[in-house]
C-alpha atoms as a PDB file:
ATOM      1  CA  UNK A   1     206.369  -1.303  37.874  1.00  0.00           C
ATOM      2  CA  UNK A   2     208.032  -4.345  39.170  1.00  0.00           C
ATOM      3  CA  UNK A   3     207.456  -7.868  39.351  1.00  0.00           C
ATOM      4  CA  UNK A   4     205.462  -9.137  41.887  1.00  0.00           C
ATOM      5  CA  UNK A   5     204.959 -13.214  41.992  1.00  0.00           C
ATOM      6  CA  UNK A   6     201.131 -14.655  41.947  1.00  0.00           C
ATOM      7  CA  UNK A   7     201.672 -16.855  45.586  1.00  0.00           C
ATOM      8  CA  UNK A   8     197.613 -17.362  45.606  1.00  0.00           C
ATOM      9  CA  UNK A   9     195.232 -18.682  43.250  1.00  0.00           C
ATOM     10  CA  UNK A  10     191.063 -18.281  43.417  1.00  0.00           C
ATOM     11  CA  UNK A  11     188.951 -21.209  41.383  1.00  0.00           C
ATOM     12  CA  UNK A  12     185.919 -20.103  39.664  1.00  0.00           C
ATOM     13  CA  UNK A  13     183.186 -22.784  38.754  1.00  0.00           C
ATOM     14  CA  UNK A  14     181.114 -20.926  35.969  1.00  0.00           C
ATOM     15  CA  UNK A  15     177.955 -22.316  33.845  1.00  0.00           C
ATOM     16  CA  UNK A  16     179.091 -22.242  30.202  1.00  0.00           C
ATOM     17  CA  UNK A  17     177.631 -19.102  28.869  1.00  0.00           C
ATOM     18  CA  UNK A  18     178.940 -17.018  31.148  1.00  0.00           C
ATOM     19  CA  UNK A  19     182.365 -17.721  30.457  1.00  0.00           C
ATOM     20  CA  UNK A  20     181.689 -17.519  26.872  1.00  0.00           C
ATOM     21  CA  UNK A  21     180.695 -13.963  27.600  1.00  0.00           C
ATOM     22  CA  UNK A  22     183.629 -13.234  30.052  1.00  0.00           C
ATOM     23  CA  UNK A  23     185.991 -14.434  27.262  1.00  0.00           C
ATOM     24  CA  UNK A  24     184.635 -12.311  24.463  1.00  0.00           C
ATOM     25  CA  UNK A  25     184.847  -9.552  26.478  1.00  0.00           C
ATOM     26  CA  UNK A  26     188.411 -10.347  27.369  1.00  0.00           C
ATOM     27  CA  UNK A  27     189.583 -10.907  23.675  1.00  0.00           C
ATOM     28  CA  UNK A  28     187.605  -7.107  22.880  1.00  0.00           C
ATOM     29  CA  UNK A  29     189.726  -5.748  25.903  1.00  0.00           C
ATOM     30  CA  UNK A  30     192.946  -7.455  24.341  1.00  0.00           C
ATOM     31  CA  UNK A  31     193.432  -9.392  27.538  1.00  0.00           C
ATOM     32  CA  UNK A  32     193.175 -13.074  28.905  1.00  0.00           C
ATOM     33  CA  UNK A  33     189.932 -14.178  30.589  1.00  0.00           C
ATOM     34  CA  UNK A  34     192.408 -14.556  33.934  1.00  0.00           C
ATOM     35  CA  UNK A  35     193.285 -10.569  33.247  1.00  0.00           C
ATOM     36  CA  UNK A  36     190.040  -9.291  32.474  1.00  0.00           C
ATOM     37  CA  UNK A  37     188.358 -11.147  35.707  1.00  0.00           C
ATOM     38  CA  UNK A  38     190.769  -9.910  37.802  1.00  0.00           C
ATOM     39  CA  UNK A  39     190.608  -6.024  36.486  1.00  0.00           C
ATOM     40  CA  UNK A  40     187.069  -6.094  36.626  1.00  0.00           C
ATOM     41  CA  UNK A  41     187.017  -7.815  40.298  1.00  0.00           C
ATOM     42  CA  UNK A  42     189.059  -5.097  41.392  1.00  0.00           C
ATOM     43  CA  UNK A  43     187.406  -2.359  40.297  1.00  0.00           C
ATOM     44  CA  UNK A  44     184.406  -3.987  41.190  1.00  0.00           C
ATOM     45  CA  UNK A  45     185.602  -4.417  44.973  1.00  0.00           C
ATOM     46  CA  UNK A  46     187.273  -0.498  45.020  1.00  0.00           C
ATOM     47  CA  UNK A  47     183.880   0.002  44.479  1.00  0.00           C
ATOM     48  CA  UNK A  48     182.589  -1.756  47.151  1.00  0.00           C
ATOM     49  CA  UNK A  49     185.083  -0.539  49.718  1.00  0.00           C
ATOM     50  CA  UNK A  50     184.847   3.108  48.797  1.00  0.00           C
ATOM     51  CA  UNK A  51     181.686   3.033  49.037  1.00  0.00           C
ATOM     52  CA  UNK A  52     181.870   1.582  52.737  1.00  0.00           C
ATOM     53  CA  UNK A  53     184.900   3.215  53.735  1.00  0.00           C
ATOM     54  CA  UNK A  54     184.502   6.517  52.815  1.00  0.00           C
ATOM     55  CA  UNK A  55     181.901   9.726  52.033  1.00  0.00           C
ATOM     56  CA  UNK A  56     182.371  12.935  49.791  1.00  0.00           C
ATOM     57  CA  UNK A  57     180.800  16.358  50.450  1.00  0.00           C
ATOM     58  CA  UNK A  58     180.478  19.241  48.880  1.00  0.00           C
ATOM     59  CA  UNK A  59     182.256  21.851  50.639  1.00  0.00           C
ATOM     60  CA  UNK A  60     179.736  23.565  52.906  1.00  0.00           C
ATOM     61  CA  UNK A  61     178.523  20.420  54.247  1.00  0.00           C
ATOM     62  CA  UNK A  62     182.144  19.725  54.631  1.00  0.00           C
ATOM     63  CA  UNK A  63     182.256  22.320  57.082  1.00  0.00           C
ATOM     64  CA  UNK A  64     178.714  21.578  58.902  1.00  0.00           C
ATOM     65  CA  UNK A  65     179.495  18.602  59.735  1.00  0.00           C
ATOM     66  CA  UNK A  66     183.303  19.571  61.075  1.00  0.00           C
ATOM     67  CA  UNK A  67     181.711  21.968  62.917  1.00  0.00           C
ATOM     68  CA  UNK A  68     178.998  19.857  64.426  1.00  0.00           C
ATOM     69  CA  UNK A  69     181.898  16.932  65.424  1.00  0.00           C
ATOM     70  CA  UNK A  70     183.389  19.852  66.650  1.00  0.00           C
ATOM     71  CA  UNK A  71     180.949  21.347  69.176  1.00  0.00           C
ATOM     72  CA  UNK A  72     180.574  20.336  72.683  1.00  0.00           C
ATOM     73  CA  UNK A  73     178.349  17.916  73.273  1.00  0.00           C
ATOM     74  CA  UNK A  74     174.159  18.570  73.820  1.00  0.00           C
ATOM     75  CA  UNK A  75     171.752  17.745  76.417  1.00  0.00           C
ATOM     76  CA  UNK A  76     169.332  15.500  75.216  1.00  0.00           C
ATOM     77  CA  UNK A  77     167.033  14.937  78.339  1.00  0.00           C
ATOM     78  CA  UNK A  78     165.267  11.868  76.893  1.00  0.00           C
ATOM     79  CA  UNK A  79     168.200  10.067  76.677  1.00  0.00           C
ATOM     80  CA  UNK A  80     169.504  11.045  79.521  1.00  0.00           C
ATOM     81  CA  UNK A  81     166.453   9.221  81.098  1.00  0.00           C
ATOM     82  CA  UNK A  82     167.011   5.895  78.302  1.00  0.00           C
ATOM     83  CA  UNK A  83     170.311   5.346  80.089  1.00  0.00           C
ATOM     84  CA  UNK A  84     168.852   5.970  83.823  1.00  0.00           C
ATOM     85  CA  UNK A  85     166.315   3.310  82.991  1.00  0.00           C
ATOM     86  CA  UNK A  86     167.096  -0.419  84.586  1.00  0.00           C
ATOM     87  CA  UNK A  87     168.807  -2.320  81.555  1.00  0.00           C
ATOM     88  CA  UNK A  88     167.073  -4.837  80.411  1.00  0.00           C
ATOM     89  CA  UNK A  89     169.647  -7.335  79.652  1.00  0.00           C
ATOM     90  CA  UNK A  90     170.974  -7.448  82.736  1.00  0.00           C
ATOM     91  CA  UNK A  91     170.204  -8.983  85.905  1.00  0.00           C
END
């Protein structure tokens, strides 16, 4: 893995026991408290964005919901008449 040179730099204001706790957990980990925040901020924000970025099925459902996507479109007669109705936000 290459070098890659830190260009930005976040400031944390933390009350004192917390980052008494962040840096024990640090030294357990064998890292500095600047490592170990930043490890656990990733993981905590792959977390984040895979959870609002993507969706895993189990195979059959897989292939419902392909198939559904897939098929032409249905009639739905009630909404048909929804978007036949004057719009309200317009004048």
């Amino acid at each position: 893995m290459g070098v890659t040179s830190k260009a930005e730099r976040i400031a944390l204001r933390v009350v004192n026991d917390d980052k008494k706790r962040l840096a024990q957990a640090a030294k357990l980990q064998h890292q500095s408290l600047t490592e170990f925040v930043l490890n656990a901020s990733r993981v905590a924000a792959d977390l984040v964005l895979g959870d609002q970025t993507r969706f895993v099925l189990p195979k059959k459902q897989m292939a419902a919901l392909n198939a559904a996507l897939d098929a032409p479109p249905r009639a739905i007669p009630q909404l048909k008449a929804l978007f036949a109705r004057p719009n309200a936000f317009k004048k």
